[in-house]
C-alpha atoms as a PDB file:
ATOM      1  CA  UNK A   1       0.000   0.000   0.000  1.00  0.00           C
ATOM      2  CA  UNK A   2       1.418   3.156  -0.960  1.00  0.00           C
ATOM      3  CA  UNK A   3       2.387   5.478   1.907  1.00  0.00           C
ATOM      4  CA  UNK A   4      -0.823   8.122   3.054  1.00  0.00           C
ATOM      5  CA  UNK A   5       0.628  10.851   2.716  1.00  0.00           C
ATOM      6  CA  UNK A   6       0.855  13.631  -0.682  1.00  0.00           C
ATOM      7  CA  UNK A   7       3.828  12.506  -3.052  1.00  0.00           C
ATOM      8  CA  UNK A   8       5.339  13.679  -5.742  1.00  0.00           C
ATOM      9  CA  UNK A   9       5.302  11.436  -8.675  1.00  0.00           C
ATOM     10  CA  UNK A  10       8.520  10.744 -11.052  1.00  0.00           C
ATOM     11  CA  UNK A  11       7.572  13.566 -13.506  1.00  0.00           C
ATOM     12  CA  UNK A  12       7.686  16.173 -11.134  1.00  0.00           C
ATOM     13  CA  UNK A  13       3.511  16.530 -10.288  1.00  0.00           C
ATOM     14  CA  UNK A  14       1.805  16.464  -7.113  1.00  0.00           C
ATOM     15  CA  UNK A  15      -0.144  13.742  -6.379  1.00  0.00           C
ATOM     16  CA  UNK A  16      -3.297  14.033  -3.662  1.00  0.00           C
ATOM     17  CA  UNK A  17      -2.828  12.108  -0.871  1.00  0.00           C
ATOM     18  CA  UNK A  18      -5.444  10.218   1.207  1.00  0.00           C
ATOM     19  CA  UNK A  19      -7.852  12.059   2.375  1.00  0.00           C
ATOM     20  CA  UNK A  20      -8.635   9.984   5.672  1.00  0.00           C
ATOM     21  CA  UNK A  21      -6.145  12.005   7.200  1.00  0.00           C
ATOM     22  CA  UNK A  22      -3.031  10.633   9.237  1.00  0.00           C
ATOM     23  CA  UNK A  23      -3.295   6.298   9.376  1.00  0.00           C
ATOM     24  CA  UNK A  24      -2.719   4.589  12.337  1.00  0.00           C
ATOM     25  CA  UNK A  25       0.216   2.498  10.805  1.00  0.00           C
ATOM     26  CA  UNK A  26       1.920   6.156  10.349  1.00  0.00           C
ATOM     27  CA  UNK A  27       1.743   6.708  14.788  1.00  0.00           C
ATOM     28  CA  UNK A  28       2.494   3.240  14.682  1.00  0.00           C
ATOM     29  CA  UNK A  29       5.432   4.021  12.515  1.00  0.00           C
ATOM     30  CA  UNK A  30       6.645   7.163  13.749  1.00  0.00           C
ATOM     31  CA  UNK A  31       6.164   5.484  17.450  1.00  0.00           C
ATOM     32  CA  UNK A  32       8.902   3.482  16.617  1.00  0.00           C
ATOM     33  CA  UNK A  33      11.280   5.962  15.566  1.00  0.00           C
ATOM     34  CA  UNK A  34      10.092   8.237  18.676  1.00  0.00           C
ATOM     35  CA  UNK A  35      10.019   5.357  21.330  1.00  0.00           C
ATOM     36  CA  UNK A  36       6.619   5.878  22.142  1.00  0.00           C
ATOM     37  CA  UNK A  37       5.100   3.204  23.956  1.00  0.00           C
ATOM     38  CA  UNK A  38       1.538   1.891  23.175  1.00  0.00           C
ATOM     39  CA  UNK A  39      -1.627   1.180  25.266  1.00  0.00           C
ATOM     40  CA  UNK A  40      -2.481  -1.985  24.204  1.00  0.00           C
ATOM     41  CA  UNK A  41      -6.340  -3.156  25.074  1.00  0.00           C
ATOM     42  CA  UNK A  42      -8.612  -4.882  23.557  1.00  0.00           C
ATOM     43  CA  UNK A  43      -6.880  -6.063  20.765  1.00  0.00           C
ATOM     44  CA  UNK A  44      -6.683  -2.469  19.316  1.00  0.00           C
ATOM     45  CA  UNK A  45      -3.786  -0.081  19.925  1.00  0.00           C
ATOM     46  CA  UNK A  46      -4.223   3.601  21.507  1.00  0.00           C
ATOM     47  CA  UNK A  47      -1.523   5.693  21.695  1.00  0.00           C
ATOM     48  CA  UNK A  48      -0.998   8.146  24.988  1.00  0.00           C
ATOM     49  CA  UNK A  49      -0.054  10.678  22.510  1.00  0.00           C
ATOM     50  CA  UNK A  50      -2.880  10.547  19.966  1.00  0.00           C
ATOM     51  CA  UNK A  51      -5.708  12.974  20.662  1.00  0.00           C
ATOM     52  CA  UNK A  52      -9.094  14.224  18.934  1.00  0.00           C
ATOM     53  CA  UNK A  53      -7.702  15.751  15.667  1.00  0.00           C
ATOM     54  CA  UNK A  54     -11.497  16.645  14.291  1.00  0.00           C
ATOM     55  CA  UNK A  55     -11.164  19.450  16.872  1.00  0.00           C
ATOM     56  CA  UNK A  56      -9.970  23.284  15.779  1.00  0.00           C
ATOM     57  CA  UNK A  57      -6.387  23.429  17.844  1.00  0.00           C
ATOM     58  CA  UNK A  58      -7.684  26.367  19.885  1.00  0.00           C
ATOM     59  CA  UNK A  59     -10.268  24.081  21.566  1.00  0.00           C
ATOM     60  CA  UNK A  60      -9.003  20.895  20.936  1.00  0.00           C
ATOM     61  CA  UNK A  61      -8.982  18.930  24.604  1.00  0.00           C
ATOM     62  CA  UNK A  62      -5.566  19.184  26.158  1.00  0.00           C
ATOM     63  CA  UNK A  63      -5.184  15.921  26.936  1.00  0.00           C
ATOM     64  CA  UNK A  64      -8.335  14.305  26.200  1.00  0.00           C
ATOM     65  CA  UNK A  65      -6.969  10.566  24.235  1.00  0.00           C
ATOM     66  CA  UNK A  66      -9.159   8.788  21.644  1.00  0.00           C
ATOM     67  CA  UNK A  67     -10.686   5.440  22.697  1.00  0.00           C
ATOM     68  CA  UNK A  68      -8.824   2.538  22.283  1.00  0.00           C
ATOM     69  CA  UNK A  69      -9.387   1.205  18.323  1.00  0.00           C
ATOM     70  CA  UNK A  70     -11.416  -2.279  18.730  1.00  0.00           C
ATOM     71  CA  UNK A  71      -9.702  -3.388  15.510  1.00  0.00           C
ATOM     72  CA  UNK A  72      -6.388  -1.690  14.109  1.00  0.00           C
ATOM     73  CA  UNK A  73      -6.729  -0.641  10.562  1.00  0.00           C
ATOM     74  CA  UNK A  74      -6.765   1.851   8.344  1.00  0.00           C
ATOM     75  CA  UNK A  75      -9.139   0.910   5.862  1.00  0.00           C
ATOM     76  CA  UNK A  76      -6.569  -1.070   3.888  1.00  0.00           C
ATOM     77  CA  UNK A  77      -6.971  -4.172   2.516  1.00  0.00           C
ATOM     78  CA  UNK A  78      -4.022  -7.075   1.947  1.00  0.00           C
ATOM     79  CA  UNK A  79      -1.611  -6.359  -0.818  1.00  0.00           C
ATOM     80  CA  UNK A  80      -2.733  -7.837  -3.646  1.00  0.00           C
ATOM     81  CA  UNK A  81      -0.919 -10.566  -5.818  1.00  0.00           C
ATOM     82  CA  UNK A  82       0.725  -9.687  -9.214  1.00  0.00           C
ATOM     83  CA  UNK A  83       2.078 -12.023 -11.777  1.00  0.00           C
ATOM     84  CA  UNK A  84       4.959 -14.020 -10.627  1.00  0.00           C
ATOM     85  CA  UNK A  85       6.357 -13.917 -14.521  1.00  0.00           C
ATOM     86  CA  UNK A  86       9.130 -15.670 -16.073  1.00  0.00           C
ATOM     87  CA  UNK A  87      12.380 -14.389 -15.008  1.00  0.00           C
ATOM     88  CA  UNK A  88      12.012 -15.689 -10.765  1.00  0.00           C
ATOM     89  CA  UNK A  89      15.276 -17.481  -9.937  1.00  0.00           C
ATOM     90  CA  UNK A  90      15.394 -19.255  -6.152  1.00  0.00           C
ATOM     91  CA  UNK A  91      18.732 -18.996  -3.863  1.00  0.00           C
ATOM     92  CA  UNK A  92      18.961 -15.556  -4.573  1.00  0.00           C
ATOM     93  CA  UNK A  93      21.994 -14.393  -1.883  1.00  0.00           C
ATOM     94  CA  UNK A  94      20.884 -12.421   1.249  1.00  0.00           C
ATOM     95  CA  UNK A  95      21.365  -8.981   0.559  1.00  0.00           C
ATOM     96  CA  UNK A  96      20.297  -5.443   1.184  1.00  0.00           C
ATOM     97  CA  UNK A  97      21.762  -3.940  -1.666  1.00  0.00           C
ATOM     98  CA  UNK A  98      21.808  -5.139  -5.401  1.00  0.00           C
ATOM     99  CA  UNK A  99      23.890  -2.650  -7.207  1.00  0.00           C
ATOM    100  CA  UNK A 100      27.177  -3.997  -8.261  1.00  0.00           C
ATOM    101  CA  UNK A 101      29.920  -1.780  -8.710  1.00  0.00           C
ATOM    102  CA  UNK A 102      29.882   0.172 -12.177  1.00  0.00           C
ATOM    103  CA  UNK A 103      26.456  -0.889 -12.869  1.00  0.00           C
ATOM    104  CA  UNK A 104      24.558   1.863 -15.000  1.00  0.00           C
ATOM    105  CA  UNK A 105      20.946   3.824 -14.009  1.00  0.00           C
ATOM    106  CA  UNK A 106      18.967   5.957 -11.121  1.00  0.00           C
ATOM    107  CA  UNK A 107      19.974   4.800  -7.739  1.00  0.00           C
ATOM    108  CA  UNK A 108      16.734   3.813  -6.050  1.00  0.00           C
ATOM    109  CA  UNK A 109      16.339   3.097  -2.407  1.00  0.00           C
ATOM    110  CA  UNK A 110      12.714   1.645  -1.646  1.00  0.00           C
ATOM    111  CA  UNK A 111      11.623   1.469   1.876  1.00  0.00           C
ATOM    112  CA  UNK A 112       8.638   0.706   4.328  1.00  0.00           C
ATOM    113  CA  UNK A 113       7.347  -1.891   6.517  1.00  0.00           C
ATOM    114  CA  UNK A 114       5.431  -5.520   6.439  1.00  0.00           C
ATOM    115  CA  UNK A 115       2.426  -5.326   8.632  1.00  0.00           C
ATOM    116  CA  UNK A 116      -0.507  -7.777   9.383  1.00  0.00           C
ATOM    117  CA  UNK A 117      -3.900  -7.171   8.608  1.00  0.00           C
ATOM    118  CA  UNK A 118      -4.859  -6.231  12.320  1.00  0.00           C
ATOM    119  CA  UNK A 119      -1.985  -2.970  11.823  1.00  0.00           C
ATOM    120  CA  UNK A 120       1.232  -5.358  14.105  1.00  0.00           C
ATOM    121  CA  UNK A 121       4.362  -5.155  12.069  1.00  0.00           C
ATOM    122  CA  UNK A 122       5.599  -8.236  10.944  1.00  0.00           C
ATOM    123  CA  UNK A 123       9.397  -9.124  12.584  1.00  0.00           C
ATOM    124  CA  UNK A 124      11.440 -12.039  10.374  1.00  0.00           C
ATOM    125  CA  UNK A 125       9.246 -11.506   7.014  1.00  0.00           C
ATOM    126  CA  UNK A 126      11.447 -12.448   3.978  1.00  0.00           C
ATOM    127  CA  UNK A 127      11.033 -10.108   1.209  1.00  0.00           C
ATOM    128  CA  UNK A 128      13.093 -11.871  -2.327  1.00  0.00           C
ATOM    129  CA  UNK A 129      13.207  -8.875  -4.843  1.00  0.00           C
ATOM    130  CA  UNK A 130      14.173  -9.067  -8.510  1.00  0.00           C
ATOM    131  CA  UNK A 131      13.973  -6.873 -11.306  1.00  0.00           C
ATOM    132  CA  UNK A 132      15.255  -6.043 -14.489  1.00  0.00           C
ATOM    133  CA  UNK A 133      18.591  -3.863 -15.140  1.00  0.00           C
ATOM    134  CA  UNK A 134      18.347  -0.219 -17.040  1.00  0.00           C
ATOM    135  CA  UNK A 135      18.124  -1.454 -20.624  1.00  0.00           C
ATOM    136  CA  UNK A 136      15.300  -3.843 -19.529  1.00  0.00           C
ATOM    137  CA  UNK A 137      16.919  -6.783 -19.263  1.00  0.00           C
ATOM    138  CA  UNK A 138      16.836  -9.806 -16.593  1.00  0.00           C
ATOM    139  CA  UNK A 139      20.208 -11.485 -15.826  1.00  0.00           C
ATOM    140  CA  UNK A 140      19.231 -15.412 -16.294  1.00  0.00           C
ATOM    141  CA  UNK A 141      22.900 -16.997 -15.631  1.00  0.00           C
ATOM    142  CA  UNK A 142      23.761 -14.912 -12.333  1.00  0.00           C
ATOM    143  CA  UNK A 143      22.011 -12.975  -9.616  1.00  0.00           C
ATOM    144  CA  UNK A 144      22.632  -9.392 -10.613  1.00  0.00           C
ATOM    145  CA  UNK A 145      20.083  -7.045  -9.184  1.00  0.00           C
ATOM    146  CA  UNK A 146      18.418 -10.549  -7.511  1.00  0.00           C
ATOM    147  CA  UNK A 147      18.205 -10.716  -3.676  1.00  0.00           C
ATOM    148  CA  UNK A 148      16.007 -11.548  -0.107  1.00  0.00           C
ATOM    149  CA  UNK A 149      16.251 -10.274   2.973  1.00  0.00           C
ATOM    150  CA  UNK A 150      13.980 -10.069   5.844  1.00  0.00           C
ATOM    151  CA  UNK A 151      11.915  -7.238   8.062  1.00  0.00           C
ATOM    152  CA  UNK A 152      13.738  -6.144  11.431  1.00  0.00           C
ATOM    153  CA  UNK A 153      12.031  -6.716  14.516  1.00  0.00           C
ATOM    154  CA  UNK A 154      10.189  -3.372  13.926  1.00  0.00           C
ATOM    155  CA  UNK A 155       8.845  -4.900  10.170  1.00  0.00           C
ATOM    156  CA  UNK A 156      11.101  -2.578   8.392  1.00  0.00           C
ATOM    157  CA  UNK A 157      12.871  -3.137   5.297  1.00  0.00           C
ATOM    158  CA  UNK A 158      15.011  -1.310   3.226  1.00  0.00           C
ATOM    159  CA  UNK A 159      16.371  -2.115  -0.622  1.00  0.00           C
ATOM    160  CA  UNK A 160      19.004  -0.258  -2.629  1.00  0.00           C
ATOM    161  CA  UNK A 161      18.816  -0.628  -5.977  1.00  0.00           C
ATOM    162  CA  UNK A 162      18.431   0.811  -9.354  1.00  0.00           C
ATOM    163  CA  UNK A 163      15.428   2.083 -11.067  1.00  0.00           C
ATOM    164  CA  UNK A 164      14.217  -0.606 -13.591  1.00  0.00           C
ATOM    165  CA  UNK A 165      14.293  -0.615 -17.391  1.00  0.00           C
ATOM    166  CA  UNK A 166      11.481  -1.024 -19.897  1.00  0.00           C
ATOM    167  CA  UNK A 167      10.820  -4.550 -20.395  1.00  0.00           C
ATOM    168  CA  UNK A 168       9.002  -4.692 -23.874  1.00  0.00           C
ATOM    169  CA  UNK A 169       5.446  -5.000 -23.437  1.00  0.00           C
ATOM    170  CA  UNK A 170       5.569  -3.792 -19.497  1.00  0.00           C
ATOM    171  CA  UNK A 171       5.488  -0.111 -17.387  1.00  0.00           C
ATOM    172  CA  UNK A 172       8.254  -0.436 -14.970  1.00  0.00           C
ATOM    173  CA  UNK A 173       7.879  -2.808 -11.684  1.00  0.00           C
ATOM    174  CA  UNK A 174       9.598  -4.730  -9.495  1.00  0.00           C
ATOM    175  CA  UNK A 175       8.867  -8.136  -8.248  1.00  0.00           C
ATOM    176  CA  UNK A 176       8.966  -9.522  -4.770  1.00  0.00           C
ATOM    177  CA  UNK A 177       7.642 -12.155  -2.761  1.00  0.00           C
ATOM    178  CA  UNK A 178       6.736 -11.650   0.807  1.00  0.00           C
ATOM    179  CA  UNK A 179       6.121 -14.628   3.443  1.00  0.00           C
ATOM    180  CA  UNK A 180       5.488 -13.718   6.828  1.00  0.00           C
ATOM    181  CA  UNK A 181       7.157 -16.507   9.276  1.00  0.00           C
ATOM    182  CA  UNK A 182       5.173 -19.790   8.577  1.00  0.00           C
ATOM    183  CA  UNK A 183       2.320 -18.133   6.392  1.00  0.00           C
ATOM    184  CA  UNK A 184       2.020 -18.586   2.296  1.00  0.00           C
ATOM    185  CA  UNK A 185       4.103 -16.455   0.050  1.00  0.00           C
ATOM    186  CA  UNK A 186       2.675 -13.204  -1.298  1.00  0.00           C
ATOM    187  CA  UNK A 187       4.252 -12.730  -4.991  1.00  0.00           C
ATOM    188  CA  UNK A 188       3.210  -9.370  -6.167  1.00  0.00           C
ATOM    189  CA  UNK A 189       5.159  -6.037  -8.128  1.00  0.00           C
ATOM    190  CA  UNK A 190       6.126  -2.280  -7.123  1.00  0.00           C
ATOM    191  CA  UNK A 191       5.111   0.049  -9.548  1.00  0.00           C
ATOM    192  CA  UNK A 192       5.742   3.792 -10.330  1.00  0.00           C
ATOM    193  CA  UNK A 193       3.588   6.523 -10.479  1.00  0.00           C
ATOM    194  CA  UNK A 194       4.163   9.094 -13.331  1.00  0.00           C
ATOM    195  CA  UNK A 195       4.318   6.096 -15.886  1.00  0.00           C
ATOM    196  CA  UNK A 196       3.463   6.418 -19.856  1.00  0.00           C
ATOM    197  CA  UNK A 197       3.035   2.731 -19.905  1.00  0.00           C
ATOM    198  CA  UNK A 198       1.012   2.387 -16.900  1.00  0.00           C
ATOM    199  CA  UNK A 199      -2.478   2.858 -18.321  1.00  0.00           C
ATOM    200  CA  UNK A 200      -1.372   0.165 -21.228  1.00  0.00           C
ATOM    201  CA  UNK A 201       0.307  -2.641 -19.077  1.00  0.00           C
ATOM    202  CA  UNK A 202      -2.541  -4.916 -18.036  1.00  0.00           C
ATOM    203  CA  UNK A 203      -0.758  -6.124 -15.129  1.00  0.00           C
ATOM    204  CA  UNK A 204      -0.282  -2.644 -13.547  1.00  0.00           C
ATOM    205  CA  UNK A 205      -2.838  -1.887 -10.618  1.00  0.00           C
ATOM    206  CA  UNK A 206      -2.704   1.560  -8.695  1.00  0.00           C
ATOM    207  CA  UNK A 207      -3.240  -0.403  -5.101  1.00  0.00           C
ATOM    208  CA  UNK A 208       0.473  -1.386  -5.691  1.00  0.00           C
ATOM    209  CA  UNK A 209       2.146   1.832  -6.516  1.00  0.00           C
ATOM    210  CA  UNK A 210       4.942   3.340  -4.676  1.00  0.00           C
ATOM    211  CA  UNK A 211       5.218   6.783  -3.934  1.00  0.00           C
ATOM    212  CA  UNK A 212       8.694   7.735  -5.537  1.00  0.00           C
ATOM    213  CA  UNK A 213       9.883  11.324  -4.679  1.00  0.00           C
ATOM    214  CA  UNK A 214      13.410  12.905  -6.669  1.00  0.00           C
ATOM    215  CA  UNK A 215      16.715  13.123  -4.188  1.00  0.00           C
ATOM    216  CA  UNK A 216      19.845  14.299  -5.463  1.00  0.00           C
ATOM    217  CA  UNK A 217      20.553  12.447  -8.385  1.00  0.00           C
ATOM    218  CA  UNK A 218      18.326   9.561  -7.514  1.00  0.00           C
ATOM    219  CA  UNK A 219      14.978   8.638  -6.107  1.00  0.00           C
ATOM    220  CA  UNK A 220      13.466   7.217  -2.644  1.00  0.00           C
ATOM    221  CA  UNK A 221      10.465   5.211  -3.003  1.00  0.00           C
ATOM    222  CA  UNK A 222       8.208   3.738  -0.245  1.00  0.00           C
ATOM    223  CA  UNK A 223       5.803   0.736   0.175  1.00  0.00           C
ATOM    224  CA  UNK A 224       3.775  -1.134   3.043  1.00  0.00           C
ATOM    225  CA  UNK A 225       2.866  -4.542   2.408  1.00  0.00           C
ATOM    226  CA  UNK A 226      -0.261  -6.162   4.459  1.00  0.00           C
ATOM    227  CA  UNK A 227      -0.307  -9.398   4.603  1.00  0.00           C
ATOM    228  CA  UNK A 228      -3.108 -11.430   5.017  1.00  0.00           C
ATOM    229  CA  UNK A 229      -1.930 -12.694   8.418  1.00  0.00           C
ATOM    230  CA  UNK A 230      -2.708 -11.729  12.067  1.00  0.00           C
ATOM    231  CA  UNK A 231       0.973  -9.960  12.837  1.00  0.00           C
ATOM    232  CA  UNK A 232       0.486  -9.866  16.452  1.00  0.00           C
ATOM    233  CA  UNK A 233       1.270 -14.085  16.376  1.00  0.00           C
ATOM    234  CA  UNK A 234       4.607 -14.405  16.981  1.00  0.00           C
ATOM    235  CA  UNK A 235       5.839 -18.067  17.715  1.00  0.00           C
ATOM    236  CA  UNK A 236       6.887 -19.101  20.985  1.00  0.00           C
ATOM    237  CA  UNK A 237      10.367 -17.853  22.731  1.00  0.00           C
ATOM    238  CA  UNK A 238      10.710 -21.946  23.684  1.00  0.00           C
ATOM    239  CA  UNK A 239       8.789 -23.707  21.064  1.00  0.00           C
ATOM    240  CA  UNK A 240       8.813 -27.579  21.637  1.00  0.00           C
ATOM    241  CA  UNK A 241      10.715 -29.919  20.092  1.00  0.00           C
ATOM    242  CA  UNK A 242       9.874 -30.201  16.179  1.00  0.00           C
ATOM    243  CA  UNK A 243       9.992 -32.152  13.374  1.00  0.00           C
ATOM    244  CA  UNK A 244      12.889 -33.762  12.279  1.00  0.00           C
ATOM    245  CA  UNK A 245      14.088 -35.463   9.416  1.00  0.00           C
ATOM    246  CA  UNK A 246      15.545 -34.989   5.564  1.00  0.00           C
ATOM    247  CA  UNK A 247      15.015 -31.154   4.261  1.00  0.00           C
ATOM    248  CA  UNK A 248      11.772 -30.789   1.607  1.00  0.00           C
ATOM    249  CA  UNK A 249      10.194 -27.791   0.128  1.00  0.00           C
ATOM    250  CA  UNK A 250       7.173 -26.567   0.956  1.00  0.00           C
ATOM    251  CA  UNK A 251       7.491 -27.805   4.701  1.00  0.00           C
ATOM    252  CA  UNK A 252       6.209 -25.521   7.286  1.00  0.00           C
ATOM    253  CA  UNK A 253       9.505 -25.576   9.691  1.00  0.00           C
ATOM    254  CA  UNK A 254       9.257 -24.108  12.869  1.00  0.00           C
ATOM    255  CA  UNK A 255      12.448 -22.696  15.014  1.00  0.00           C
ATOM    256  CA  UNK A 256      13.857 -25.322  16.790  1.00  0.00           C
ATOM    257  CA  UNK A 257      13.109 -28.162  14.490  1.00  0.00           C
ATOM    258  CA  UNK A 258      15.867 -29.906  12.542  1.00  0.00           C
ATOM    259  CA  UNK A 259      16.501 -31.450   9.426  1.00  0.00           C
ATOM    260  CA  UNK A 260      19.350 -32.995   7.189  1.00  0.00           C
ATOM    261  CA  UNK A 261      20.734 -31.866   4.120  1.00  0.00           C
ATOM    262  CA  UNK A 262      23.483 -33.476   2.255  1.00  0.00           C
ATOM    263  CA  UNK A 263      24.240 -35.358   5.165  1.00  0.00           C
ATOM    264  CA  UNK A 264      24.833 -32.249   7.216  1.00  0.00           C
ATOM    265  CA  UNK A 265      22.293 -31.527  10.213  1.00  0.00           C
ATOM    266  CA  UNK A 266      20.455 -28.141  10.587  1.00  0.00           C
ATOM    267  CA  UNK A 267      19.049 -26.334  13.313  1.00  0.00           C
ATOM    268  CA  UNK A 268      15.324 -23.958  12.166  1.00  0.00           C
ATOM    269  CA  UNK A 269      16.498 -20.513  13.886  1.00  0.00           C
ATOM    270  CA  UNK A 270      13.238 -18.963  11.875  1.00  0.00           C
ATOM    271  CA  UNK A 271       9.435 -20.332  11.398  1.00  0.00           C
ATOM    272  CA  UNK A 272       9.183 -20.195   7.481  1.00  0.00           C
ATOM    273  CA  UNK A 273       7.511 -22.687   4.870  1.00  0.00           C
ATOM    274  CA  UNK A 274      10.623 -23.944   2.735  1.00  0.00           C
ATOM    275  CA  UNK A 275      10.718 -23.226  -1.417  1.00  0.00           C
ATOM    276  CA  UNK A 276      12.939 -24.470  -3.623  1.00  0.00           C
ATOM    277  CA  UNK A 277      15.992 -22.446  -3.219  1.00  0.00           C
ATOM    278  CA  UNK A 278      16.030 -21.745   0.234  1.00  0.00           C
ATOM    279  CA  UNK A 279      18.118 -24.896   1.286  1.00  0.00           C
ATOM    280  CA  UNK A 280      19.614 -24.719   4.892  1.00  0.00           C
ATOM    281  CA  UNK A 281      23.556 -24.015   3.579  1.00  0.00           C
ATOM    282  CA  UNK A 282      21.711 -21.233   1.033  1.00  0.00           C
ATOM    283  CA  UNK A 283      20.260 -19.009   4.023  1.00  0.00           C
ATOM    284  CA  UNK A 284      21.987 -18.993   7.229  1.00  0.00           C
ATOM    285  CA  UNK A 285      18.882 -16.663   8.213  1.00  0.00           C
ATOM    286  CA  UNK A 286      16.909 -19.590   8.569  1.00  0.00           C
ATOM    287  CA  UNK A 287      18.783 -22.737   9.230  1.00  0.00           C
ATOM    288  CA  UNK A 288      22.100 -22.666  11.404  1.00  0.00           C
ATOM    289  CA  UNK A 289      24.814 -25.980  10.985  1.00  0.00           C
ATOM    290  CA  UNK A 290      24.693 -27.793  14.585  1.00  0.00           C
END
């Protein structure tokens, strides 16, 4: 979901923001940066600091708080899916940054957070970006502007990359898959505002564009997912013992189990459902030699 506030697009226009006013993921956002600690009741989150912003500031209460939310949300529904398509290549290396050195185009740095439906941010989710290079092309035999990492304990994320090419036939984008610890993969694309090609690419859909603002000689772009997953679950500190046995995609591992893998055993240190790719020696994030 793109971020609620007014952007300015890659041309150089201003874009209206939404009009509901300041979301509840931004206090939960800024809260983090601030160190404000929530109220938690309820199952909703109130904030100590939020207050009754339909008042005029000359009579607005002085410290009169809003009732605690029943349900966190701001009205937003799960990202949606986009097209996987043809270029996805697993055991892409776990990396931040996917510019190599020399490599032509904007610098692009997108940013923002993995949240569940009921407004938690997501710690652990693994986000596996790839996307073509500036002349539009996909690099098949390597991993060049291919890579995963996963949210902080806050659900932030950050990539560094480069502004994508013009695949023939497509607006720009960028793929990624998201999986929240032990939930289904979301595969879905980033798209930019401002686009010529956007109202002629039929995979294109507003509900997944970025807002993308000029700095210095680059751009910063940023995106929330929502995943259709309660993000206030966390697994257990202790989980009990797991499964055990040889490693196989699409398993639902949980930290703690342990598994084999060319003969070599494997500890889980992260709940995540395996994929092709993602083999314990492949992501020390997620499986650690015992």
């Amino acid at each position: 979901m793109p971020t609620p506030h007014d952007e300015t697009d890659r041309s150089g226009s201003s874009v209206p923001g939404e009009s509901r006013g300041i979301s509840r993921k931004s206090v939960i956002k800024a809260a983090f940066l601030t160190s404000a600690v929530p109220l938690v009741t309820g199952g909703g989150v109130a904030w100590a600091r939020d207050r009754d912003r339909s008042a005029a500031p000359a009579r607005r209460p002085a410290a009169r708080p809003l009732a605690p939310t029943p349900a966190c949300h701001d009205g937003d529904e799960p990202t949606i899916p986009n097209i996987e398509g043809p270029y996805f290549k697993p055991d892409s290396p776990l990396r931040t940054d996917l510019v190599g050195s020399g490599m032509p185009g904007t610098p692009l740095t997108v940013s923002g957070y993995v949240f569940g439906r009921d407004c938690a941010p997501i710690s652990g989710a693994l986000l596996d970006f790839w996307q073509a290079d500036d002349s539009g092309a996909y690099d098949m035999t390597g991993f060049t502007l291919r890579g995963h990492q996963f949210s902080t304990k806050q659900g932030e994320f950050t990539l560094t990359t480069i502004v994508p090419g013009l695949y023939p036939g497509r607006t720009r984008h960028i793929h990624v898959k998201v999986q929240a610890p032990g939930q289904p993969i979301l595969t879905t694309q980033l798209y930019f505002p401002g686009e010529p090609r956007n109202s002629t690419d039929a995979y294109y859909d507003v509900r997944l564009q970025m807002t993308v603002q000029q700095v210095d000689s680059g751009e910063q772009a940023t995106f929330d997912f929502v995943l259709d997953v309660d993000g206030s679950t966390t697994p257990p500190t202790n989980p009990p013992p797991g499964k055990s046995g040889t490693w196989a995609a699409g398993t639902a591992y949980r930290a703690g189990d342990q598994v084999t893998y060319d003969s070599v055993t494997y500890r889980c240190v992260q709940a995540h459902t395996s994929m092709a790719g993602w083999e314990p020696p492949n992501v020390p994030a997620l499986w650690q030699r015992v």
